[in-house]
N, C-alpha and C. Protein backbone atom coordinates (compact mmCIF):
# COMPACT_ATOMS: atom_id res chain seq x y z
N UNK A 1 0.85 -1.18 0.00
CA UNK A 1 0.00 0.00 0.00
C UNK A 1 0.89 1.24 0.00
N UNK A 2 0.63 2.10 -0.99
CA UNK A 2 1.68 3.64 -0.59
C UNK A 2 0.96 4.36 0.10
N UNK A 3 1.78 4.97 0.40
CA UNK A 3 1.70 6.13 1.72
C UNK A 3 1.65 7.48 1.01
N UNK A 4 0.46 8.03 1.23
CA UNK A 4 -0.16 9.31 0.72
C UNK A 4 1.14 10.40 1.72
N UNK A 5 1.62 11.16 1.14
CA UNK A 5 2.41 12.46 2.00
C UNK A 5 1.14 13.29 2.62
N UNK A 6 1.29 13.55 3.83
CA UNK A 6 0.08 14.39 4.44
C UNK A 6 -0.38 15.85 3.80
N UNK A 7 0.88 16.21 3.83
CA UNK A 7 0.13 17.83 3.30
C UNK A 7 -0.33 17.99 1.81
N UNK A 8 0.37 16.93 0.77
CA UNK A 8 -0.04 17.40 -0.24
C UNK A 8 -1.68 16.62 0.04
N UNK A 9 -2.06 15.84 0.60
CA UNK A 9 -2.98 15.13 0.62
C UNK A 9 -4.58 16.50 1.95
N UNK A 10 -3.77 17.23 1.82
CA UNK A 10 -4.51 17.77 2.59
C UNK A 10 -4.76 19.37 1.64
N UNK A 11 -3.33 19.70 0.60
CA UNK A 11 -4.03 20.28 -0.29
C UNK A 11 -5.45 19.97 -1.65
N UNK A 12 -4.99 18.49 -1.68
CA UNK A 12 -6.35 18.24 -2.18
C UNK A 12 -7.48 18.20 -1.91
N UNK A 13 -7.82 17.79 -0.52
CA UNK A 13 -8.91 18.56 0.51
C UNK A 13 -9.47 19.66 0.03
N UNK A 14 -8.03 20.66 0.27
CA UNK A 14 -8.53 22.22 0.31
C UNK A 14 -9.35 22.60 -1.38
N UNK A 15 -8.71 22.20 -1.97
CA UNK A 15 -9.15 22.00 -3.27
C UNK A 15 -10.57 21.66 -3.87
N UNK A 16 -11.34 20.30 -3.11
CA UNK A 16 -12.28 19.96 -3.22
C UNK A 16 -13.53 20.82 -2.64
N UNK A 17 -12.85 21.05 -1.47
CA UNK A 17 -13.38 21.85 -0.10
C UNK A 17 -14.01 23.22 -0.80
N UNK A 18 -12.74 23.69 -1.83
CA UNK A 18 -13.04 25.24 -2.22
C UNK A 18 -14.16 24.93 -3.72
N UNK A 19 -14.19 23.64 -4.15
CA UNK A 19 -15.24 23.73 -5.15
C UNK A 19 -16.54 23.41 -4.41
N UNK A 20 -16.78 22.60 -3.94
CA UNK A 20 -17.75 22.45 -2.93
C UNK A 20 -18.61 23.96 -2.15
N UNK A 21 -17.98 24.53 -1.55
CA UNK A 21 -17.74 25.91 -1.32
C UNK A 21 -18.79 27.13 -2.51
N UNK A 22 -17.80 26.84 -3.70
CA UNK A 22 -18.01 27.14 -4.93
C UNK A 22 -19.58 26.67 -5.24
N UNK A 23 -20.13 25.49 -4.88
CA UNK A 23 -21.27 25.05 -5.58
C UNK A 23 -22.55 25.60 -4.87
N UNK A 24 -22.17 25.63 -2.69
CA UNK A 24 -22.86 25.86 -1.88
C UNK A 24 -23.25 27.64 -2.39
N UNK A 25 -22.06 28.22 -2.94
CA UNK A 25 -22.67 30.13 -2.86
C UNK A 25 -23.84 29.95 -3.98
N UNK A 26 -23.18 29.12 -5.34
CA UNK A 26 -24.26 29.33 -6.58
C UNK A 26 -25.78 28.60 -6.13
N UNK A 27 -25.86 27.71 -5.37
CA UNK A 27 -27.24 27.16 -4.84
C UNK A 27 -27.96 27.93 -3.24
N UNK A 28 -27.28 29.18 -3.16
CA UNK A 28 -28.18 29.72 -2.26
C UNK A 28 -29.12 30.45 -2.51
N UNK A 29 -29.71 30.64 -1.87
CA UNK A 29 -30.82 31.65 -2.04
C UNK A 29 -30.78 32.99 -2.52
N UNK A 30 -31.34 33.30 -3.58
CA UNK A 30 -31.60 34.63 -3.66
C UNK A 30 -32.59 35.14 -3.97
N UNK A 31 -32.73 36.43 -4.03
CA UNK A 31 -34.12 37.43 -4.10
C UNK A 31 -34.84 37.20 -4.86
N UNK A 32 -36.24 36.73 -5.31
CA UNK A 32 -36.53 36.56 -6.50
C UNK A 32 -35.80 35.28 -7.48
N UNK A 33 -35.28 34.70 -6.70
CA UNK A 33 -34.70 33.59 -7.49
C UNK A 33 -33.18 34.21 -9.11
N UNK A 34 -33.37 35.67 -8.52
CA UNK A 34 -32.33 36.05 -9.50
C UNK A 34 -31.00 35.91 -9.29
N UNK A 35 -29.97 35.17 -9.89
CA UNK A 35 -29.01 34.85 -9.75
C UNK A 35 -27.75 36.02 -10.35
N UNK A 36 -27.24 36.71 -9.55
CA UNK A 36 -25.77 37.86 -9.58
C UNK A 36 -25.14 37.10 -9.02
N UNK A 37 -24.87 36.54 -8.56
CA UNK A 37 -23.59 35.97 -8.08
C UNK A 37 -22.31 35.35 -8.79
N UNK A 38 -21.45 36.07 -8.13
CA UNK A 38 -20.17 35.65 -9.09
C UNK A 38 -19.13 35.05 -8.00
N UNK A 39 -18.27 33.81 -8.96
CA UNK A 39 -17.14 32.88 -8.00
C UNK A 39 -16.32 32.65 -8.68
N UNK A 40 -14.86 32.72 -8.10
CA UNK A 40 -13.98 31.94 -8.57
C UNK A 40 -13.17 31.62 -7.38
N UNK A 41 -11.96 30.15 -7.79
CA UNK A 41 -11.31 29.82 -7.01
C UNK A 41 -9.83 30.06 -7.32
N UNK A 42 -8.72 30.71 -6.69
CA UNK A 42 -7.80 31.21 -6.61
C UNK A 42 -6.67 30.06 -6.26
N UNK A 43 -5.39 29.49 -6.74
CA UNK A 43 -4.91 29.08 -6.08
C UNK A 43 -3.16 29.76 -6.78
N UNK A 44 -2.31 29.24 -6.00
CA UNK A 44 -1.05 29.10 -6.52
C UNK A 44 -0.34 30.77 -6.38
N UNK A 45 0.16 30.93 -7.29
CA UNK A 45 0.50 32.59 -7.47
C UNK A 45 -0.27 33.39 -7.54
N UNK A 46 -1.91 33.16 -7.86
CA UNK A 46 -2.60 34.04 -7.65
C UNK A 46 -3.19 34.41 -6.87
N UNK A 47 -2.82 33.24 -5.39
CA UNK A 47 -3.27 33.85 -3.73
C UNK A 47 -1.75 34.96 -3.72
N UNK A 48 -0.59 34.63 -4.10
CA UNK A 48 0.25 35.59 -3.71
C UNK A 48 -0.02 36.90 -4.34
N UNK A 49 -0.46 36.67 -5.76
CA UNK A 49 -0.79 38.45 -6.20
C UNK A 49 -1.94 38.98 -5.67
N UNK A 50 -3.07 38.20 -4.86
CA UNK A 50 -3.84 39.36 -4.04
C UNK A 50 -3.01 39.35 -2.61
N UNK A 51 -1.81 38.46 -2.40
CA UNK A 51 -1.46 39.47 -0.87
C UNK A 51 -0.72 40.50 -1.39
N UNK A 52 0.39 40.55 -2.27
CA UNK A 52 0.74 41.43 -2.89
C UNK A 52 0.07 42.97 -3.26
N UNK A 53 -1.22 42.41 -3.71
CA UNK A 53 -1.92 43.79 -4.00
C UNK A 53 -2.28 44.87 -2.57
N UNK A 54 -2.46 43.32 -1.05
CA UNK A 54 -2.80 44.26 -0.33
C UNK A 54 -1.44 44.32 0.43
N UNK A 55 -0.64 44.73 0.00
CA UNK A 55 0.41 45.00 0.88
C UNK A 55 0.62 46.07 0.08
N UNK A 56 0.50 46.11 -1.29
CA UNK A 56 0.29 47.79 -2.08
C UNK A 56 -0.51 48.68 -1.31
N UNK A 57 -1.81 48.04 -1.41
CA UNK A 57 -2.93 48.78 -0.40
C UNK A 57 -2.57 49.53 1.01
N UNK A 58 -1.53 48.47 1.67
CA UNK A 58 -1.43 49.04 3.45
C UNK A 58 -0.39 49.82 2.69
N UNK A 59 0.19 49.96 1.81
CA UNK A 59 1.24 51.14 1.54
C UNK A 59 0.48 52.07 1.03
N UNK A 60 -0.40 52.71 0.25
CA UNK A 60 -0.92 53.09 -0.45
C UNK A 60 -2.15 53.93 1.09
N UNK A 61 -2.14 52.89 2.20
CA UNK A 61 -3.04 53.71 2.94
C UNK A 61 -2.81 53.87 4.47
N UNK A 62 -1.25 54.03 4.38
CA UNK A 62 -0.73 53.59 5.63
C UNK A 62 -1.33 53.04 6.92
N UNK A 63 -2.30 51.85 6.59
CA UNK A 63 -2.51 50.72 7.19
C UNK A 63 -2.28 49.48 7.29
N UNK A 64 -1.69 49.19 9.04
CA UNK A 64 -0.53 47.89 8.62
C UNK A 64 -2.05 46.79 9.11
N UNK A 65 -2.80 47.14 8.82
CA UNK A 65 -4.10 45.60 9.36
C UNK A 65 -3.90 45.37 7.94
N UNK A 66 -3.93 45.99 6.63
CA UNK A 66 -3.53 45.51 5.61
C UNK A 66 -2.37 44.05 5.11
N UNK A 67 -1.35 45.15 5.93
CA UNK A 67 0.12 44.03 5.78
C UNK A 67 -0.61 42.64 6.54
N UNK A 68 -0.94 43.12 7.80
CA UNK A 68 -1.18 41.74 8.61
C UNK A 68 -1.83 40.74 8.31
N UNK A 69 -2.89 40.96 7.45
CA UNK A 69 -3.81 40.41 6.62
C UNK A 69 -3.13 39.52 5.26
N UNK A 70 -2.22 40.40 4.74
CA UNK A 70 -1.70 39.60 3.50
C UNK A 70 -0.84 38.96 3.75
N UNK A 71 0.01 38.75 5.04
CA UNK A 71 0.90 37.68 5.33
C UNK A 71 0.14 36.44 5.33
N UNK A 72 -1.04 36.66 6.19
CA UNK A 72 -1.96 35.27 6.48
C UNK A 72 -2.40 34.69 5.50
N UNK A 73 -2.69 35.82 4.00
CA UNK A 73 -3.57 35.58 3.07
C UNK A 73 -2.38 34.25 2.17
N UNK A 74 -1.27 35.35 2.42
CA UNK A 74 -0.19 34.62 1.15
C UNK A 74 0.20 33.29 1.62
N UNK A 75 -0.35 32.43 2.94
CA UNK A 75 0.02 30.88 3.16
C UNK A 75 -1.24 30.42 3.22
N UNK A 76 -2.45 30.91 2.78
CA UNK A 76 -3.12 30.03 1.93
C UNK A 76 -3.25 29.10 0.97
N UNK A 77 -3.96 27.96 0.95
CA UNK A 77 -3.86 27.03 0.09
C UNK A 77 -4.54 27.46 -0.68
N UNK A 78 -5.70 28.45 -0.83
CA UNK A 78 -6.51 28.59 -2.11
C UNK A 78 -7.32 29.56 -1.43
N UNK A 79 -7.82 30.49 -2.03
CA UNK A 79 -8.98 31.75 -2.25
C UNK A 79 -10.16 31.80 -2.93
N UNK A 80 -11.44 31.66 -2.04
CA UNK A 80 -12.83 31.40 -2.08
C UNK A 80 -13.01 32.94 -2.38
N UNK A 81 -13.59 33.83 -4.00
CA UNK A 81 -13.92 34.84 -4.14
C UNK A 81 -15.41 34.89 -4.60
N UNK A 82 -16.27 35.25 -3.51
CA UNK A 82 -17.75 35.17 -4.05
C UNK A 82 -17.74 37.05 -4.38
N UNK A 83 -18.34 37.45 -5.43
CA UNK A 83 -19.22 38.68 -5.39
C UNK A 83 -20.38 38.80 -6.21
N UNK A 84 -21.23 39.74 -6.56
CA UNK A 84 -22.21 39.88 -6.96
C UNK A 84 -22.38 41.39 -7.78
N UNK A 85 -23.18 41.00 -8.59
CA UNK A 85 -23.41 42.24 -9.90
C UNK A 85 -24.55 43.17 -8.96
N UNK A 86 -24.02 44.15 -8.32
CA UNK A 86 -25.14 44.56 -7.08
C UNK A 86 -25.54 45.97 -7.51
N UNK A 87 -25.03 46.63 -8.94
CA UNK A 87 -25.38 47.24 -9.85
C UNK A 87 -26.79 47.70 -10.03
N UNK A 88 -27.13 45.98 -10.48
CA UNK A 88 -28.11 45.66 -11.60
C UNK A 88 -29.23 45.98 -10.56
N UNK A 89 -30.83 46.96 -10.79
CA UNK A 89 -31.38 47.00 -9.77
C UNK A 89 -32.09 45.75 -10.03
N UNK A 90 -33.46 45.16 -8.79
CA UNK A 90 -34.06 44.39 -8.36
C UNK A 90 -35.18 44.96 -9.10
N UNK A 91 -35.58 45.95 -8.91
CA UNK A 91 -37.00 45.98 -9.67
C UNK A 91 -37.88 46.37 -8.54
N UNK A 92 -38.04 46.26 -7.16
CA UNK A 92 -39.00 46.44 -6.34
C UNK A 92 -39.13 47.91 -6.02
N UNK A 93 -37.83 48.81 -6.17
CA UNK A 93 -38.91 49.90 -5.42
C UNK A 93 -38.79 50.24 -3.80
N UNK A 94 -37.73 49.58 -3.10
CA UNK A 94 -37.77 49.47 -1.45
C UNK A 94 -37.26 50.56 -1.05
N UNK A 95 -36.00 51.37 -1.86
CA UNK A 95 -35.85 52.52 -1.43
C UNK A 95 -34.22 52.24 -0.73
N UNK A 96 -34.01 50.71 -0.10
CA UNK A 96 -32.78 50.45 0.27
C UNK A 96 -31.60 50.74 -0.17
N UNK A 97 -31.28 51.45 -1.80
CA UNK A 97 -29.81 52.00 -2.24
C UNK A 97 -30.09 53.48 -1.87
N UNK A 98 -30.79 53.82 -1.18
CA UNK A 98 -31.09 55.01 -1.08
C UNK A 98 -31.55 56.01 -2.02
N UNK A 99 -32.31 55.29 -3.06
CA UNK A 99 -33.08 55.99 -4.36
C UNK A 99 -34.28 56.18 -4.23
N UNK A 100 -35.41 57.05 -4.67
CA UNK A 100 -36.91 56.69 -4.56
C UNK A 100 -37.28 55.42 -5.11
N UNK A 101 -36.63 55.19 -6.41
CA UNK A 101 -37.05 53.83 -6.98
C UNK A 101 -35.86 53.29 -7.74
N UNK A 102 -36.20 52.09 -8.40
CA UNK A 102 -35.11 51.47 -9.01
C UNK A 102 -34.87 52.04 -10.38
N UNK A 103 -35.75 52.76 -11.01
CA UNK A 103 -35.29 53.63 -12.20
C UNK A 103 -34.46 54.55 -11.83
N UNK A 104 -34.99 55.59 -10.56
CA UNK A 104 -33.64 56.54 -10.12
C UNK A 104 -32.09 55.90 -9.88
N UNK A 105 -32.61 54.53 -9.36
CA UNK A 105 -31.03 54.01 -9.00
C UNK A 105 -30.34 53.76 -10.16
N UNK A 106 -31.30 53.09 -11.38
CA UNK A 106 -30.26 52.85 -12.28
C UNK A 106 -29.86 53.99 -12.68
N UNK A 107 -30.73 55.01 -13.06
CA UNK A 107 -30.45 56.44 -14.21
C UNK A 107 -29.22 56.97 -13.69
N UNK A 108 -28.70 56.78 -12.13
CA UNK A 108 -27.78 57.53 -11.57
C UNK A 108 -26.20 56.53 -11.83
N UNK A 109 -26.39 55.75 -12.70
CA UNK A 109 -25.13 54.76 -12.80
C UNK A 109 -24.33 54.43 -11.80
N UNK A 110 -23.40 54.13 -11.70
CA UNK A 110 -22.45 53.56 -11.01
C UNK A 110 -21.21 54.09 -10.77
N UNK A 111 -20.46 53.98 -10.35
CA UNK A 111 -19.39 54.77 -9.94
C UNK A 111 -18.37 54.02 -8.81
N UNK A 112 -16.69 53.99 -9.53
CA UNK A 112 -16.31 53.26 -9.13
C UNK A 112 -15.80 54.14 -7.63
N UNK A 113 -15.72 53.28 -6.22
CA UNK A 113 -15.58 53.88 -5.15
C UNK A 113 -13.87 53.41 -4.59
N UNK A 114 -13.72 53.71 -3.73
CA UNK A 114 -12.27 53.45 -3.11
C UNK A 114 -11.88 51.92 -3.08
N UNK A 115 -12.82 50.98 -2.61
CA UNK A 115 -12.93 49.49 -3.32
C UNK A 115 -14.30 48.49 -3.88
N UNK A 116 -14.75 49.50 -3.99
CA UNK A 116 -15.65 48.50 -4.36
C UNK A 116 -16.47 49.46 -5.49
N UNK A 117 -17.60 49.35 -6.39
CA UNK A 117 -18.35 50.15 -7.58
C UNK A 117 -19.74 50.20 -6.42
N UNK A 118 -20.44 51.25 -6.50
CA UNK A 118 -21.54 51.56 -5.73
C UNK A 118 -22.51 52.67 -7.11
N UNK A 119 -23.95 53.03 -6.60
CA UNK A 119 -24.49 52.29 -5.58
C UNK A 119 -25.04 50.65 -5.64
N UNK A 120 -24.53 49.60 -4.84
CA UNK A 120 -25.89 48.62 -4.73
C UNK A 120 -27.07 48.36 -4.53
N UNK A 121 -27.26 47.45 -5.16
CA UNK A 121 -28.79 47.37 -4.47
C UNK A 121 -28.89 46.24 -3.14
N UNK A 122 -29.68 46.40 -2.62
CA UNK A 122 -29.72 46.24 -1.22
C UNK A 122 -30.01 44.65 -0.65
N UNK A 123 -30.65 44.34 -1.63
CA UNK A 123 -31.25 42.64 -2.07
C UNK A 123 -29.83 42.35 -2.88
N UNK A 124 -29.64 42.49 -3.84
CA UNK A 124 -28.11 41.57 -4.12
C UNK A 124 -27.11 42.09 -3.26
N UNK A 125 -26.81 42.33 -2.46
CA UNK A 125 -26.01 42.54 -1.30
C UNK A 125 -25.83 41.46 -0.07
N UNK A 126 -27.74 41.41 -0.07
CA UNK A 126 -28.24 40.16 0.61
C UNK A 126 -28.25 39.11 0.24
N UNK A 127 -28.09 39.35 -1.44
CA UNK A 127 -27.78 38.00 -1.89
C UNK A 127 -26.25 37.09 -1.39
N UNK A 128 -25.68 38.37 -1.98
CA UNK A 128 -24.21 38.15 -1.33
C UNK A 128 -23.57 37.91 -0.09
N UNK A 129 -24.46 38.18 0.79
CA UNK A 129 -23.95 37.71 2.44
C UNK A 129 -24.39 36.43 2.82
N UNK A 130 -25.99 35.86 1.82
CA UNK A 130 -26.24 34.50 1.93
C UNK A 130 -25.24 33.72 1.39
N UNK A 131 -24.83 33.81 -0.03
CA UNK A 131 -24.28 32.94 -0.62
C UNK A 131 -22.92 33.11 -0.04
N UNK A 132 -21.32 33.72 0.78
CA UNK A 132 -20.81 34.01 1.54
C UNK A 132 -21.24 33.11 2.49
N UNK A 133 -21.94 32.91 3.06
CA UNK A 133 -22.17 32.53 4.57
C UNK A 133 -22.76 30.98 4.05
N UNK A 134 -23.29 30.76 2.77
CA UNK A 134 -23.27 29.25 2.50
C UNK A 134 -21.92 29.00 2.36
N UNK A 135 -20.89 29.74 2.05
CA UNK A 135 -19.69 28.99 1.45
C UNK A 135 -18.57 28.24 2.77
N UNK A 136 -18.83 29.59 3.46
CA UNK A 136 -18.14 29.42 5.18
C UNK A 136 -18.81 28.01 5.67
N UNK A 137 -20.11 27.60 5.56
CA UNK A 137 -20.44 26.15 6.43
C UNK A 137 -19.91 25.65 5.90
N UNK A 138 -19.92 25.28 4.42
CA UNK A 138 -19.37 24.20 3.84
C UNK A 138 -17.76 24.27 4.52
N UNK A 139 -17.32 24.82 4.58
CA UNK A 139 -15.85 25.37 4.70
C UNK A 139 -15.76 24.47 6.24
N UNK A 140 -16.41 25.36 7.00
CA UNK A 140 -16.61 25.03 8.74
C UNK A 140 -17.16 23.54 8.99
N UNK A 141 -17.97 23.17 8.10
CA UNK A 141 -18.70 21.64 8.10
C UNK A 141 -17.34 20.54 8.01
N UNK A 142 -16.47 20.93 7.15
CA UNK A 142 -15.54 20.36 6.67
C UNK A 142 -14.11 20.47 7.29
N UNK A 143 -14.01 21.34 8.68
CA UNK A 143 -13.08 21.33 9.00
C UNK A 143 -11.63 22.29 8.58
N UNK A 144 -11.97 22.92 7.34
CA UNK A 144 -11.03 24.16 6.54
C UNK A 144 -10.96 25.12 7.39
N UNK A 145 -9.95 25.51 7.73
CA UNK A 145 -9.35 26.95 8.29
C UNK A 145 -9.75 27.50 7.41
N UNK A 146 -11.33 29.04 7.69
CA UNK A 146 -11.08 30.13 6.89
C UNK A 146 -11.87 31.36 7.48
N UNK A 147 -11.75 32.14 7.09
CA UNK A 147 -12.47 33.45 7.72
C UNK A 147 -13.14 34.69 5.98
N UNK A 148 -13.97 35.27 6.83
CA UNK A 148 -14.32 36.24 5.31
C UNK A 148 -13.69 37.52 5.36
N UNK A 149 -12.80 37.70 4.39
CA UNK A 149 -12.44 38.94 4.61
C UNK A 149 -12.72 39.68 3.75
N UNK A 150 -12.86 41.15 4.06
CA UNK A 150 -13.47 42.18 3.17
C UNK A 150 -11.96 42.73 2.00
N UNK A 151 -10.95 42.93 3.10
CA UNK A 151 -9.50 43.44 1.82
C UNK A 151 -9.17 42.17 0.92
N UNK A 152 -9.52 41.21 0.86
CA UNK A 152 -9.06 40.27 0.30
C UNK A 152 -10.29 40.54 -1.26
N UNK A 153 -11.53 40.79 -0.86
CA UNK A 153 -12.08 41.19 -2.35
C UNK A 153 -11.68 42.47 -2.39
N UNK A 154 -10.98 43.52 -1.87
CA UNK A 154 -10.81 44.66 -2.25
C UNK A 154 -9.83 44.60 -3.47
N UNK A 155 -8.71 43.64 -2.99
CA UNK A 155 -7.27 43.64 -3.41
C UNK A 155 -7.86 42.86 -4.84
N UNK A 156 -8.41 41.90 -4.84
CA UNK A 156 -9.08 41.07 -5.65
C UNK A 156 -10.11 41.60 -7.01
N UNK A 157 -10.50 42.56 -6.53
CA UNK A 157 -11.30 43.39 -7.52
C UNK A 157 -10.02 44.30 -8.11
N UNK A 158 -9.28 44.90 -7.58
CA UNK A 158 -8.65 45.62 -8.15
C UNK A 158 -7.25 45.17 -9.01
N UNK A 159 -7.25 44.03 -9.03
CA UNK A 159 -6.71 43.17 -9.49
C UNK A 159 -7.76 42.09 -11.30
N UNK A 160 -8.92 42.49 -10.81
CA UNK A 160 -10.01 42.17 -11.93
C UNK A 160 -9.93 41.05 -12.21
N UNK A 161 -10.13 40.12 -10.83
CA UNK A 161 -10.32 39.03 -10.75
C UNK A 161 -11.63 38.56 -11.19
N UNK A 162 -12.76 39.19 -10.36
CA UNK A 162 -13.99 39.06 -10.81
C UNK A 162 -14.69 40.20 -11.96
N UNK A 163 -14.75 40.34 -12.85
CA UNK A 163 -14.42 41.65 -13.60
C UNK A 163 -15.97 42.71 -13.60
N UNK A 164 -17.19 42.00 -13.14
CA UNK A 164 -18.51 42.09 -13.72
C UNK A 164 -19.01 42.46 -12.61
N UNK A 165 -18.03 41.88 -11.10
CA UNK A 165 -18.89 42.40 -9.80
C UNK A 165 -18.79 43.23 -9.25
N UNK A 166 -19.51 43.79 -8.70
CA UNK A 166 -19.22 45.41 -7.76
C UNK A 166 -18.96 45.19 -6.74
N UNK A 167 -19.27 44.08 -5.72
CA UNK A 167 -18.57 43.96 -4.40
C UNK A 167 -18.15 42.50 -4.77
N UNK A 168 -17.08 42.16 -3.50
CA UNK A 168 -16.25 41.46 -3.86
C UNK A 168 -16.08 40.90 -2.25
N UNK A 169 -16.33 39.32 -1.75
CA UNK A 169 -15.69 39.13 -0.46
C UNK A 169 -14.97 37.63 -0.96
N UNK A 170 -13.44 37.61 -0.35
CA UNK A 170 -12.49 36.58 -0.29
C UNK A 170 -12.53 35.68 1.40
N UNK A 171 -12.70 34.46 0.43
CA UNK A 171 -12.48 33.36 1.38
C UNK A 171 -11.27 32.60 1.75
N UNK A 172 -9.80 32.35 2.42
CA UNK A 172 -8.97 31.97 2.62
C UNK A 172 -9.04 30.39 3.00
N UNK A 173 -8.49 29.42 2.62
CA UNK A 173 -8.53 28.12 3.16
C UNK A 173 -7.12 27.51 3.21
N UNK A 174 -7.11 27.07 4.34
CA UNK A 174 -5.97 26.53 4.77
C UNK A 174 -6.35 25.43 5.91
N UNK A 175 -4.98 24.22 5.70
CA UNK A 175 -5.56 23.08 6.99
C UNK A 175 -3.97 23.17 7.81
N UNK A 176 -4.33 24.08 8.72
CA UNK A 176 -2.82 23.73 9.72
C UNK A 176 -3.69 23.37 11.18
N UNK A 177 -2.59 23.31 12.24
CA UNK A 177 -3.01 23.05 13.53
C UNK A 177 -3.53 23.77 14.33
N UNK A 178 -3.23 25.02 13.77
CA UNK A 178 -4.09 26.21 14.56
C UNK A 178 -4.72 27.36 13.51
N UNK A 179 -5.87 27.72 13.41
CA UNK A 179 -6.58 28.77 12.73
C UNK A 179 -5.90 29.72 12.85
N UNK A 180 -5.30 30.30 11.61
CA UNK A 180 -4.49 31.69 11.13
C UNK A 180 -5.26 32.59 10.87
N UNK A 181 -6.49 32.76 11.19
CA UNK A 181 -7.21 33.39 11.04
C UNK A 181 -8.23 34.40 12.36
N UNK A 182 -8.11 33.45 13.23
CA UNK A 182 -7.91 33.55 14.64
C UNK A 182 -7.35 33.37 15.56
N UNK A 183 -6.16 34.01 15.23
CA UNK A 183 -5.36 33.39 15.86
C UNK A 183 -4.55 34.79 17.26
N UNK A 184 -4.95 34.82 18.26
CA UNK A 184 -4.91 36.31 19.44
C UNK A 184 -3.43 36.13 19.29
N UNK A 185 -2.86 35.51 19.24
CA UNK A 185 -1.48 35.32 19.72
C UNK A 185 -0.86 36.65 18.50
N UNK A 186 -1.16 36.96 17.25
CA UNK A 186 -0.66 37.90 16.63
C UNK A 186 -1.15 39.19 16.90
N UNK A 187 -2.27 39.44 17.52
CA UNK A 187 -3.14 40.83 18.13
C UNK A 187 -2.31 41.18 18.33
């Protein structure tokens, strides 16, 4: 019988883990059954060019939660990027992008902001924190070290990873012995 090496055997995990992940955001729920949601899975040099980007960023905004963030990001095994086309209005009328209606919201276009394109609409937003928060169980069900971070789609969008979405949240996965993600001992 051969003997599987542990870690590479545990990057394949992460691997499966992050399509799985991948399948749980596209089968969640959304508003109206309308589907914005956008995913991809990151691995290899292209977890290092979004820590890279945010270590541009903590330079760019002399904030080191930036740096601290992309050290953790860059020993990732792979990057869970859900976002959503939060643009596009819904059609109802709720008033939640802060428009009278969804014709005012669209007529007023879009506009790209410090990281992310605004305004959204308020329901694909919600779409986006469901499908996000399906991806984390699967993640958590399974035992994957990961956390949601908001600079990780910052760095990620600006990088035009996801090219179509206006917000952007990154998922980190990794299998070590202790969660790098929570981890007080670096506070």
């Amino acid at each position: 019988m051969p003997v599987l090496e542990g870690r590479q055997q545990e990057r394949q995990g992460i691997a499966a883990i992050a399509s799985l992940m991948v399948v749980a955001a596209r089968t969640a729920p959304k508003a109206g059954g309308r589907d914005d949601i956008l995913t991809a899975v990151v691995t290899e040099g292209e977890v290092g060019a979004i820590a890279a980007e945010m270590e541009t960023l903590a330079s760019e905004r002399c904030n080191p939660q930036w740096t601290a963030q992309a050290g953790i990001i860059g020993a990732a095994d792979a990057v869970v990027l859900v976002g959503v086309r939060g643009t596009k209005s819904y059609g109802l009328d709720c008033g939640g992008c802060g428009f009278k209606s969804c014709a005012d919201f669209t007529a007023a276009g879009s506009s790209a902001g410090q990281d992310f394109t605004g305004p959204n609409c308020c329901l694909k937003l919600l779409d986006l924190g469901i499908a996000v928060s399906s991806a984390v169980k699967i993640a958590s069900i399974l035992n994957a070290d990961n956390r949601i971070y908001y600079r990780i789609g910052a760095a990620a969008r600006r990088l035009r990873c996801l090219p179509e979405a206006s917000v952007i949240m990154g998922i980190p996965l990794s299998a070590t012995g202790k969660n790098p993600h929570f981890d007080r001992e670096r506070r």
